[in-house]
C-alpha atoms as a PDB file:
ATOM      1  CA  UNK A   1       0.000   0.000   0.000  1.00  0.00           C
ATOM      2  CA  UNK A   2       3.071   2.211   0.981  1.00  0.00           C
ATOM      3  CA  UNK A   3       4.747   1.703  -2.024  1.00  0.00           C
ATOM      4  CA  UNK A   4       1.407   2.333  -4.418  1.00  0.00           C
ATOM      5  CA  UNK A   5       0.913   5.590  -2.962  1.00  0.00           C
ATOM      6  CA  UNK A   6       4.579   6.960  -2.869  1.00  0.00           C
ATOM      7  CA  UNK A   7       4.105   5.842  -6.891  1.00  0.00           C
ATOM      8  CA  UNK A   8       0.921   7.909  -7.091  1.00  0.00           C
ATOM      9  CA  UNK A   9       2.563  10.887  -5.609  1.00  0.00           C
ATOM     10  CA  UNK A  10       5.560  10.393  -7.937  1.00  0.00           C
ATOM     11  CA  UNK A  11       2.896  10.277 -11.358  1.00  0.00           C
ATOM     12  CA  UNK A  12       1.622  13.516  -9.975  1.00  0.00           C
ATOM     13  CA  UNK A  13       4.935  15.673  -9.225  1.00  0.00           C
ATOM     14  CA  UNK A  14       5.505  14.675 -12.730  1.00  0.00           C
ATOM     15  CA  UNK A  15       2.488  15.518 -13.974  1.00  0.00           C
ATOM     16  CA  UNK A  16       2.846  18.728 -12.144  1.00  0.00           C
ATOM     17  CA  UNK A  17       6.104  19.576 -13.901  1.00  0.00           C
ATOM     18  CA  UNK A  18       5.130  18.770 -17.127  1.00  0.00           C
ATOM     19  CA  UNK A  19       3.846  22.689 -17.711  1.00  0.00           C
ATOM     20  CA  UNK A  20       7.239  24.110 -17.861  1.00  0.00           C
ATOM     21  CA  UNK A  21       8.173  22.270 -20.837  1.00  0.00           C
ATOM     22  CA  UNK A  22       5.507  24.007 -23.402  1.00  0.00           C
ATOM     23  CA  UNK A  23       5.079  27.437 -21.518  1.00  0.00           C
ATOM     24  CA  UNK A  24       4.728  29.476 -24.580  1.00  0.00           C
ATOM     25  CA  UNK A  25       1.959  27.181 -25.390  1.00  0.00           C
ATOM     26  CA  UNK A  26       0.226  27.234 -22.300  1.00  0.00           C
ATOM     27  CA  UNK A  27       0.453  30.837 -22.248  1.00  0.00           C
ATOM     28  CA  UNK A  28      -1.738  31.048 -25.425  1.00  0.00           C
ATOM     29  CA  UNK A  29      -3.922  27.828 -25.555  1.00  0.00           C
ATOM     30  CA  UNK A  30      -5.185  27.789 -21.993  1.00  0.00           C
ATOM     31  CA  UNK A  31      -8.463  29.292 -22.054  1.00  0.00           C
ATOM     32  CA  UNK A  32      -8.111  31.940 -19.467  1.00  0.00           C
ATOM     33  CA  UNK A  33     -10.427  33.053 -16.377  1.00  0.00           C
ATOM     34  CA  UNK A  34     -13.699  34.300 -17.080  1.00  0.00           C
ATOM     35  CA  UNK A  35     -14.819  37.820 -15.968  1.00  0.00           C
ATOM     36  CA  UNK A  36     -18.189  36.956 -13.796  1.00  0.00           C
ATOM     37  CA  UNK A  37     -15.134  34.228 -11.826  1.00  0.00           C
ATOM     38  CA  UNK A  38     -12.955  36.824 -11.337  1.00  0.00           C
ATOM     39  CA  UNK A  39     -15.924  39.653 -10.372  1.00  0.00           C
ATOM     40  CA  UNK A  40     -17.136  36.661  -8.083  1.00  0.00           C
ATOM     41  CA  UNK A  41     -13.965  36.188  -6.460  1.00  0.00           C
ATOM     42  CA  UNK A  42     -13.481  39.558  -5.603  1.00  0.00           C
ATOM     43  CA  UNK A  43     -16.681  39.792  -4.313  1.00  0.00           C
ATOM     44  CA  UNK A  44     -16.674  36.790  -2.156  1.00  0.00           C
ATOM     45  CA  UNK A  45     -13.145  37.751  -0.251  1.00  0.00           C
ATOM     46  CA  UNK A  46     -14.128  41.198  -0.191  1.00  0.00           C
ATOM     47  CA  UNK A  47     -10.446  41.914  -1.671  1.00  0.00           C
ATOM     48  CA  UNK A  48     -10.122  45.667  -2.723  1.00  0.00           C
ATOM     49  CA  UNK A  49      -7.555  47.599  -4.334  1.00  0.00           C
ATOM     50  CA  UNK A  50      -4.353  47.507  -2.529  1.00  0.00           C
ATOM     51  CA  UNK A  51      -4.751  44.299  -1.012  1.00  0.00           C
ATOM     52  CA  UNK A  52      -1.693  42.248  -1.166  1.00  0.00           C
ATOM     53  CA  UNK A  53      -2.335  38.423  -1.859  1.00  0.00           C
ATOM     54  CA  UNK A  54      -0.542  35.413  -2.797  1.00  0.00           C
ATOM     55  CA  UNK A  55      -1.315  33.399  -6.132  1.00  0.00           C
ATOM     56  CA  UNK A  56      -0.473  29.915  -6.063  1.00  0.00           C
ATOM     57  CA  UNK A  57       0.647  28.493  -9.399  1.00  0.00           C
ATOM     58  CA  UNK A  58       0.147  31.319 -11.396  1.00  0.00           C
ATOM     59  CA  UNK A  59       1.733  29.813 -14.614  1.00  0.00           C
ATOM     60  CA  UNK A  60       1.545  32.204 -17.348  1.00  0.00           C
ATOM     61  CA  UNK A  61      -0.728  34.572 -15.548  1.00  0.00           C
ATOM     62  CA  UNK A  62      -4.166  33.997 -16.999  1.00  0.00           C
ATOM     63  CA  UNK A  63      -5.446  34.901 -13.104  1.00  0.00           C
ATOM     64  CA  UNK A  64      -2.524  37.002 -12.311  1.00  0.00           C
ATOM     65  CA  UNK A  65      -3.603  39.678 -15.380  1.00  0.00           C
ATOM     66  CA  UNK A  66      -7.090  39.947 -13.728  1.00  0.00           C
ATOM     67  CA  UNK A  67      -5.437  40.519 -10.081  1.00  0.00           C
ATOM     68  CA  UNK A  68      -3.349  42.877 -11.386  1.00  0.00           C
ATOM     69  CA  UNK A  69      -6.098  44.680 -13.526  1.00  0.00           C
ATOM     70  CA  UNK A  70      -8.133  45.208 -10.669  1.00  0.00           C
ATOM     71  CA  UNK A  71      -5.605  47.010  -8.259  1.00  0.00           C
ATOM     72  CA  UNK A  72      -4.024  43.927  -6.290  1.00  0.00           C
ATOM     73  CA  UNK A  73      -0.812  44.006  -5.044  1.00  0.00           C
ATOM     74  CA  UNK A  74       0.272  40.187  -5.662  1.00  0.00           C
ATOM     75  CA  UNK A  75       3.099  37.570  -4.852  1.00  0.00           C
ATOM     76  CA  UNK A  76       2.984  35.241  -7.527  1.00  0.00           C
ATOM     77  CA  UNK A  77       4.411  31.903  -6.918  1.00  0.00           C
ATOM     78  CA  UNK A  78       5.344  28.939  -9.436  1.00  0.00           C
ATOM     79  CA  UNK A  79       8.303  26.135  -9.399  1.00  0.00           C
ATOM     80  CA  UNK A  80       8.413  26.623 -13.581  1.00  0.00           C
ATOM     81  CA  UNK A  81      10.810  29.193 -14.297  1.00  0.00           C
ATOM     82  CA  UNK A  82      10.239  28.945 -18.348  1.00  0.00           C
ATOM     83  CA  UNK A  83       6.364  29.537 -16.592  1.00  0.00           C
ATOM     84  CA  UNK A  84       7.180  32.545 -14.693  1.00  0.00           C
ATOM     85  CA  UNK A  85       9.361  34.471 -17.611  1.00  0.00           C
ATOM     86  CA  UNK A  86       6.379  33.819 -19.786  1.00  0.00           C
ATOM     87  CA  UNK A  87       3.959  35.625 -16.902  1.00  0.00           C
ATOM     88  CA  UNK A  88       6.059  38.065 -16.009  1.00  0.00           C
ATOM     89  CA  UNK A  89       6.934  39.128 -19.848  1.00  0.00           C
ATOM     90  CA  UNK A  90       2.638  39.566 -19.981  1.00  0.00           C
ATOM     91  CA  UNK A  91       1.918  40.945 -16.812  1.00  0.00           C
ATOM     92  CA  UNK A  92       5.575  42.582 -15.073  1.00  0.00           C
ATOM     93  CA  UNK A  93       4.079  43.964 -11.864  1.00  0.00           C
ATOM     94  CA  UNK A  94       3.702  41.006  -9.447  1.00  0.00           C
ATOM     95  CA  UNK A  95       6.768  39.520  -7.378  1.00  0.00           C
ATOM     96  CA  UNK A  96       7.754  36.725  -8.785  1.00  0.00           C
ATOM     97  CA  UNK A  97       8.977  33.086  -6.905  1.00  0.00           C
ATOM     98  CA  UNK A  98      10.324  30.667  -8.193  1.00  0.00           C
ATOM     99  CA  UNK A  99       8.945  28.158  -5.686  1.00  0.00           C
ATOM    100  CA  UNK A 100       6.594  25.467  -4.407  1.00  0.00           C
ATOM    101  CA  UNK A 101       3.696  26.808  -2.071  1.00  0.00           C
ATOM    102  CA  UNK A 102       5.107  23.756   0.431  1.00  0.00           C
ATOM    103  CA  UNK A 103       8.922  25.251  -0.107  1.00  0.00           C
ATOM    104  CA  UNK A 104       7.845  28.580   0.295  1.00  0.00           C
ATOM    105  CA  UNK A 105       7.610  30.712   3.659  1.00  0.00           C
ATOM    106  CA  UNK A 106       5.884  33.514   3.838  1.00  0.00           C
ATOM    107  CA  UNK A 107       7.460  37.019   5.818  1.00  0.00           C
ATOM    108  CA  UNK A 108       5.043  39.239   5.887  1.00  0.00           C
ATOM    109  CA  UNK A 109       0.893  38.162   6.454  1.00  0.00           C
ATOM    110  CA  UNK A 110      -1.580  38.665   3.212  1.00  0.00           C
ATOM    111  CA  UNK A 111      -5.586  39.091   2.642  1.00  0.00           C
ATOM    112  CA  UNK A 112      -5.681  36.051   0.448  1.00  0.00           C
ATOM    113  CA  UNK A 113      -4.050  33.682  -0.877  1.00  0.00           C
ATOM    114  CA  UNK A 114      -5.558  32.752  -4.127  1.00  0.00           C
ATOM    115  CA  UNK A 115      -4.962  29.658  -6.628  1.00  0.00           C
ATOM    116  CA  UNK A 116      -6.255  28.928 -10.194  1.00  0.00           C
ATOM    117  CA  UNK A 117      -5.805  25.319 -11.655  1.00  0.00           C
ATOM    118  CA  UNK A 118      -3.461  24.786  -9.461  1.00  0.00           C
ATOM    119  CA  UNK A 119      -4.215  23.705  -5.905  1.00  0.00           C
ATOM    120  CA  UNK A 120      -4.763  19.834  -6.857  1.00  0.00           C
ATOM    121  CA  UNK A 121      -1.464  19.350  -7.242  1.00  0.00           C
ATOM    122  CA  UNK A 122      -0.440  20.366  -3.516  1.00  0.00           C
ATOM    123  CA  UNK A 123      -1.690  17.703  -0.856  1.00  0.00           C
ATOM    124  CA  UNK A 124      -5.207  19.847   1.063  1.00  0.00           C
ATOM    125  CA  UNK A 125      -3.463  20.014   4.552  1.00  0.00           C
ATOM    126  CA  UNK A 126      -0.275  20.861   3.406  1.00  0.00           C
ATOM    127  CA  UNK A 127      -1.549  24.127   1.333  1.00  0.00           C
ATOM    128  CA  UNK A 128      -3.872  24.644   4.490  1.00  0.00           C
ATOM    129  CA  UNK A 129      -0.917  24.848   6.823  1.00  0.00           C
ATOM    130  CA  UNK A 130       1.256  27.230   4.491  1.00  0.00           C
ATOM    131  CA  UNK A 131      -2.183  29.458   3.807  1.00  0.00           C
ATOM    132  CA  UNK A 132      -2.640  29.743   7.818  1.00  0.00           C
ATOM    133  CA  UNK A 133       0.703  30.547   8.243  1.00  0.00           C
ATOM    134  CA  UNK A 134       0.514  33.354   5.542  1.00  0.00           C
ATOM    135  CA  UNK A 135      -2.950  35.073   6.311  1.00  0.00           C
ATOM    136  CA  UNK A 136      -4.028  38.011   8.022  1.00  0.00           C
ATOM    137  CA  UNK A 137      -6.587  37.310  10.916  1.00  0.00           C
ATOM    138  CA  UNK A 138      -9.246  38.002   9.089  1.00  0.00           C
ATOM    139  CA  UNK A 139      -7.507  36.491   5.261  1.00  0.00           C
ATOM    140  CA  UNK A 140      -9.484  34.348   2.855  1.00  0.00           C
ATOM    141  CA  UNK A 141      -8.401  31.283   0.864  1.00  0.00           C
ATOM    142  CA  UNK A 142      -9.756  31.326  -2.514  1.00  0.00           C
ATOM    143  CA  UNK A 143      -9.599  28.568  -4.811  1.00  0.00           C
ATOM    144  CA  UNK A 144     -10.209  28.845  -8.641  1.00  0.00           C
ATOM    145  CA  UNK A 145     -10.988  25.713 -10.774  1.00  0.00           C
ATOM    146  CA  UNK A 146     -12.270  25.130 -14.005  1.00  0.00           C
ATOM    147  CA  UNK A 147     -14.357  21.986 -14.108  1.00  0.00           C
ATOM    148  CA  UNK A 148     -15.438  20.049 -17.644  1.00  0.00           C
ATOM    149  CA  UNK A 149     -19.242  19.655 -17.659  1.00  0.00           C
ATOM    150  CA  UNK A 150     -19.229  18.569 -21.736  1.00  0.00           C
ATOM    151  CA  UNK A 151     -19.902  15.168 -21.046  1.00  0.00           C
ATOM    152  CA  UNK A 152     -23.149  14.590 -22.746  1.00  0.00           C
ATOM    153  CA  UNK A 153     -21.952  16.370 -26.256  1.00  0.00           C
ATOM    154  CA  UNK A 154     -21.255  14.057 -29.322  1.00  0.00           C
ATOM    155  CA  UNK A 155     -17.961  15.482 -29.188  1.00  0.00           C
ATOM    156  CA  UNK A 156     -16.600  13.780 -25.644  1.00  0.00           C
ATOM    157  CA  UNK A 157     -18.413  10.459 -26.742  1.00  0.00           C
ATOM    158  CA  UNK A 158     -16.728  10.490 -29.830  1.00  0.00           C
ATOM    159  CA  UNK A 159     -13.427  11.099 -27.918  1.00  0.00           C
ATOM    160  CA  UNK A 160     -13.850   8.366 -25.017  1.00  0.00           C
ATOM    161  CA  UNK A 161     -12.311   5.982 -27.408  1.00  0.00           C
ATOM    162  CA  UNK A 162      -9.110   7.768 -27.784  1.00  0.00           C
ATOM    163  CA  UNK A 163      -8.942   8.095 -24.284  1.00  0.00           C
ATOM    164  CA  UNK A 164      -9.447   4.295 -23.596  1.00  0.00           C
ATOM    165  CA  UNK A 165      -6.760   3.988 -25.499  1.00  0.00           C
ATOM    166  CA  UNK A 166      -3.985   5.785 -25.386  1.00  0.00           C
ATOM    167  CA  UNK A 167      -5.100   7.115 -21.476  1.00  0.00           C
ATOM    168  CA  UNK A 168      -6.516   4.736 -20.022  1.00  0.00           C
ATOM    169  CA  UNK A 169      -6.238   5.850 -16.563  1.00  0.00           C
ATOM    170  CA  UNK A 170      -7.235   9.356 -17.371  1.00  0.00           C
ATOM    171  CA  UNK A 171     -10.363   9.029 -14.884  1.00  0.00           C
ATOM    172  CA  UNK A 172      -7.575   8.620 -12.644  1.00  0.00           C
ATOM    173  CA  UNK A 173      -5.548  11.910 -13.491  1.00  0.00           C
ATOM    174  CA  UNK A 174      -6.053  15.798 -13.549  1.00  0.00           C
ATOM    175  CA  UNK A 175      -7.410  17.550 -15.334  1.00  0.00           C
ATOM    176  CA  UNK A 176     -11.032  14.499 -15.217  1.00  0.00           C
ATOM    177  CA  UNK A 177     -10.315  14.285 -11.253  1.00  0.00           C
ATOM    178  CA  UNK A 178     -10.516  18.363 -10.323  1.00  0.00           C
ATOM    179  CA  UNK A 179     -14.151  17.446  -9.019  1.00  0.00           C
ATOM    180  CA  UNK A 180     -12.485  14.948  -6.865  1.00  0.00           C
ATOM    181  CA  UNK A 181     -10.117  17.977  -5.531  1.00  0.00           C
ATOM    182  CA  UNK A 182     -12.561  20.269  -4.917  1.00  0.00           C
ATOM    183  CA  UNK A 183     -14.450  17.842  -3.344  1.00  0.00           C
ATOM    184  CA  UNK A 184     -11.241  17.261  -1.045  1.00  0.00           C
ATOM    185  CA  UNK A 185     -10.337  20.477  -0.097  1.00  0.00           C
ATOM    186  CA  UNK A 186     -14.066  21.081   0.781  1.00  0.00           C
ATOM    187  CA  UNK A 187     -13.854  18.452   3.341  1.00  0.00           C
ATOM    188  CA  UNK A 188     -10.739  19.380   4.674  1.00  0.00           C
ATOM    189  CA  UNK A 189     -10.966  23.134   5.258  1.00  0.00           C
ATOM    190  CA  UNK A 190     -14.609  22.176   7.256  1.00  0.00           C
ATOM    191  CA  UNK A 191     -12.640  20.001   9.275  1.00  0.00           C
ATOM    192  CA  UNK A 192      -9.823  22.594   9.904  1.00  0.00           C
ATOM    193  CA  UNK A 193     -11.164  25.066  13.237  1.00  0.00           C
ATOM    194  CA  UNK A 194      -8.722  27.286  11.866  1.00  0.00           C
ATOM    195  CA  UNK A 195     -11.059  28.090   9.095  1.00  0.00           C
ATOM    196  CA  UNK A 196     -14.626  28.771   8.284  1.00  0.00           C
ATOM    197  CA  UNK A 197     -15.703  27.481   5.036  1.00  0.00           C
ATOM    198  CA  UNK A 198     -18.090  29.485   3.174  1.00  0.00           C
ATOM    199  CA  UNK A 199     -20.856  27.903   0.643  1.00  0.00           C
ATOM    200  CA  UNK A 200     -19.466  27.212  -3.035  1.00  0.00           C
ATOM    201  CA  UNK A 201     -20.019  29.533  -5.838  1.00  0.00           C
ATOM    202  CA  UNK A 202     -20.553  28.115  -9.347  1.00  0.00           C
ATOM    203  CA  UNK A 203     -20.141  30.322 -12.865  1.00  0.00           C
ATOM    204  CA  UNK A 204     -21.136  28.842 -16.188  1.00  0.00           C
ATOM    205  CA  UNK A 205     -19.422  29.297 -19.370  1.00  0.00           C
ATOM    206  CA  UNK A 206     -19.000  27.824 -23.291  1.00  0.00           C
ATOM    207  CA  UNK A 207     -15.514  28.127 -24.897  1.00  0.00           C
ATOM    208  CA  UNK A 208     -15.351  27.470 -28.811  1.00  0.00           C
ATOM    209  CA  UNK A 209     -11.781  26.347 -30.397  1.00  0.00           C
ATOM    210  CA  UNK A 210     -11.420  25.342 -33.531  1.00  0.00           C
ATOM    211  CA  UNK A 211      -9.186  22.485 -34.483  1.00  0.00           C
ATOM    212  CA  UNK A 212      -5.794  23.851 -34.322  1.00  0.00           C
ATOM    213  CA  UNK A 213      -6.675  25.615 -30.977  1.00  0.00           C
ATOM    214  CA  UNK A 214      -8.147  22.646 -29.576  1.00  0.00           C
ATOM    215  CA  UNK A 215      -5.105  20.551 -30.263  1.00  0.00           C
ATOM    216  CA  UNK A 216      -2.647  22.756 -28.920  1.00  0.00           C
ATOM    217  CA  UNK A 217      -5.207  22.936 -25.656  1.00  0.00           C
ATOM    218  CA  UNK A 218      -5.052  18.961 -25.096  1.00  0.00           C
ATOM    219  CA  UNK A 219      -0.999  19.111 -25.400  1.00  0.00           C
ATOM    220  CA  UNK A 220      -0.728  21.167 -22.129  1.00  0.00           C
ATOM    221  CA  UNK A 221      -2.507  18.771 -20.526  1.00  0.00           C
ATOM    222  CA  UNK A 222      -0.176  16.814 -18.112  1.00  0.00           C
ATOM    223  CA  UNK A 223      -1.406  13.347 -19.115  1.00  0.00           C
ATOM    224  CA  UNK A 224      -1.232  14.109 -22.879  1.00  0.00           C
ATOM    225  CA  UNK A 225       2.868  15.719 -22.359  1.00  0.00           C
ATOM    226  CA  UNK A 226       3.328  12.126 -20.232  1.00  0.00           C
ATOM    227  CA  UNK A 227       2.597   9.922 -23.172  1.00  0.00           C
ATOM    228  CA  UNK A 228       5.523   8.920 -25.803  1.00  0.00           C
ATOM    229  CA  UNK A 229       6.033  11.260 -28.599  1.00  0.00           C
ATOM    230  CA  UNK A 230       4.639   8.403 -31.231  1.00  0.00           C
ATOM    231  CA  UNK A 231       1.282   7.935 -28.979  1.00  0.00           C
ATOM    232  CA  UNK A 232       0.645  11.790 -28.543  1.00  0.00           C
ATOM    233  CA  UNK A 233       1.117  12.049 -32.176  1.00  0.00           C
ATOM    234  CA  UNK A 234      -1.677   9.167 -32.378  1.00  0.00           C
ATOM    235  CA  UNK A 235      -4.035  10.721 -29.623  1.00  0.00           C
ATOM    236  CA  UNK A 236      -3.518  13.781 -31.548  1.00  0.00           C
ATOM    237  CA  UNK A 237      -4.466  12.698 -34.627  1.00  0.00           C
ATOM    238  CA  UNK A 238      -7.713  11.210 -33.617  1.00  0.00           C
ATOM    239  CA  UNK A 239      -9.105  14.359 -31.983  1.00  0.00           C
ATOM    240  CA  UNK A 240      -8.093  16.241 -35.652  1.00  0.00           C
ATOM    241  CA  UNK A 241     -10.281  13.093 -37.178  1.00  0.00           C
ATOM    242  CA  UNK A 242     -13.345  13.927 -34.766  1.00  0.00           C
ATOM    243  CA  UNK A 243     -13.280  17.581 -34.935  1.00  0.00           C
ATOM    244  CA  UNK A 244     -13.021  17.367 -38.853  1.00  0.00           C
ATOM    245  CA  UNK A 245     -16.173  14.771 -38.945  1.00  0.00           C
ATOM    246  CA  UNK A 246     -17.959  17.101 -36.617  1.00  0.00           C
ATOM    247  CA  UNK A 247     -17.277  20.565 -38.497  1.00  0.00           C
ATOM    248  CA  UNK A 248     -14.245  21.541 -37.804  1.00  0.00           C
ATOM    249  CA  UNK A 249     -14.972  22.787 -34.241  1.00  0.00           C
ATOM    250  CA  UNK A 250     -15.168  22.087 -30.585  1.00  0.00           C
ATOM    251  CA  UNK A 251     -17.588  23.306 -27.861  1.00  0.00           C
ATOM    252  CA  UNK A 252     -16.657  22.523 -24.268  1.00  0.00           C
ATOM    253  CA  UNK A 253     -18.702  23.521 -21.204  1.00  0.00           C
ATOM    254  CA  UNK A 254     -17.615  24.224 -18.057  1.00  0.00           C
ATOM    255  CA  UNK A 255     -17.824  25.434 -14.790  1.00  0.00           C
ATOM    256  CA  UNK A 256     -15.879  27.301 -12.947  1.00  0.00           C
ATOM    257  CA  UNK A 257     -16.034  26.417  -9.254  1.00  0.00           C
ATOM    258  CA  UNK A 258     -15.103  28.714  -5.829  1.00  0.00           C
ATOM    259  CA  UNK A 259     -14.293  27.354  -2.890  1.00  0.00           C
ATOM    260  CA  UNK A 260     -13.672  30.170  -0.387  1.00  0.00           C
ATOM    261  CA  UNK A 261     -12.888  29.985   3.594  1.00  0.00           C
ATOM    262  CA  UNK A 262     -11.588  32.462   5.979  1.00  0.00           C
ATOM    263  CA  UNK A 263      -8.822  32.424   8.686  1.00  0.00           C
ATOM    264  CA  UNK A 264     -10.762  32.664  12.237  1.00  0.00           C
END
């Protein structure tokens, strides 16, 4: 049992690495934070201009831009540095880390600290621990993710063969598990007196690629940059095939999820 869980933790540091190698792509195929998120963030933590907060994972800024937009003062954190030149090159006023959110130790106390896509791949109690030690009083966690909610369109059936395939343990893997994440750091920040969880908050929204967009979206994804260079090629290939048959583009729905507690 040891031994199968020090190998699960091993597949997900790697999969957590895997960013840095394609940051220019990321920068431009990730989809990006939608504005009723962001205004709902802001509104939840009751952060105003000035504020000085801590982003978690900030890879090539496509939260950091709307922190910064909107008057934050921000620490920006990330262990890619190929990640970080890419976000600070777009957006040049944060600090920037190069660090883990476990490495890291905070000096001074913040509002927030804030993640986007990026808490599942830091253990719940251990970004707990680091957030308590780095929050005011009165300071808010507030965690970002984007969750997939396509999976009744003709599009993800068509695709479930490629991933039986060539993934077959995607189920398994982020980016299909960040319900079971949220899920998990729900639990544990309701268990943590230290903190008093506030309800979720929940913004719909469509994004349309077409194919050459969508493909360079599914090679950021960790499990996709962990497969052999002949087998991406292959999973690759097979979305082009689908997206072709079905028109030439690609709807996917999702959900952008908020899970929010304060520092007692």
């Amino acid at each position: 049992m040891r031994s199968s869980a020090a190998a699960a933790r091993q597949r997900l540091k790697q999969q957590r690495h895997t960013f840095d190698e394609v940051a220019a792509l990321y920068a431009n195929a990730r989809p990006g934070v939608p504005e009723a998120a962001v205004a709902g963030l802001f509104q939840a933590l009751g952060l105003q201009r000035g504020a000085h907060v801590v982003e978690v994972g900030c890879g090539t800024g496509q939260l950091t831009s709307h922190l910064v937009a909107r008057g934050l003062v921000v620490l920006a954190l990330d262990p890619g540095a190929e990640l970080l030149r890419e976000c600070e090159a777009r957006v040049p006023d944060p600090t920037y880390v190069a660090s883990t959110f476990e490495a890291w130790r905070p000096t001074t106390r913040y509002a927030a600290v804030l993640a986007c896509q990026a808490a599942h791949w830091i253990v719940p109690d251990a970004f707990i621990e680091r957030s308590f030690e780095a929050l005011t009083a009165d300071g808010s966690i507030g965690l970002l993710w984007h969750v997939d909610v396509s999976q009744d369109t003709e599009f993800w059936r068509a695709t479930e063969p490629l991933y039986a395939r060539y993934l077959p343990d995607a189920d398994d893997k982020p980016p299909r598990t960040i319900p079971l994440h949220i899920e998990h750091y729900r639990q544990a920040l309701a268990a943590d007196a230290r903190f008093r969880l506030s309800a979720s908050a929940r913004w719909p929204w469509v994004r349309s690629f077409d194919e050459a967009a969508y493909l360079r979206l599914l090679e950021t994804q960790s499990p996709v940059r962990l497969l052999g260079a002949e087998e991406r090629r292959a999973f690759l290939d097979g979305h082009l095939e689908v997206i072709r048959r079905q028109g030439g583009r690609v709807e996917r729905k999702y959900d952008t999820v908020l899970v929010h507690a304060v520092r007692c």
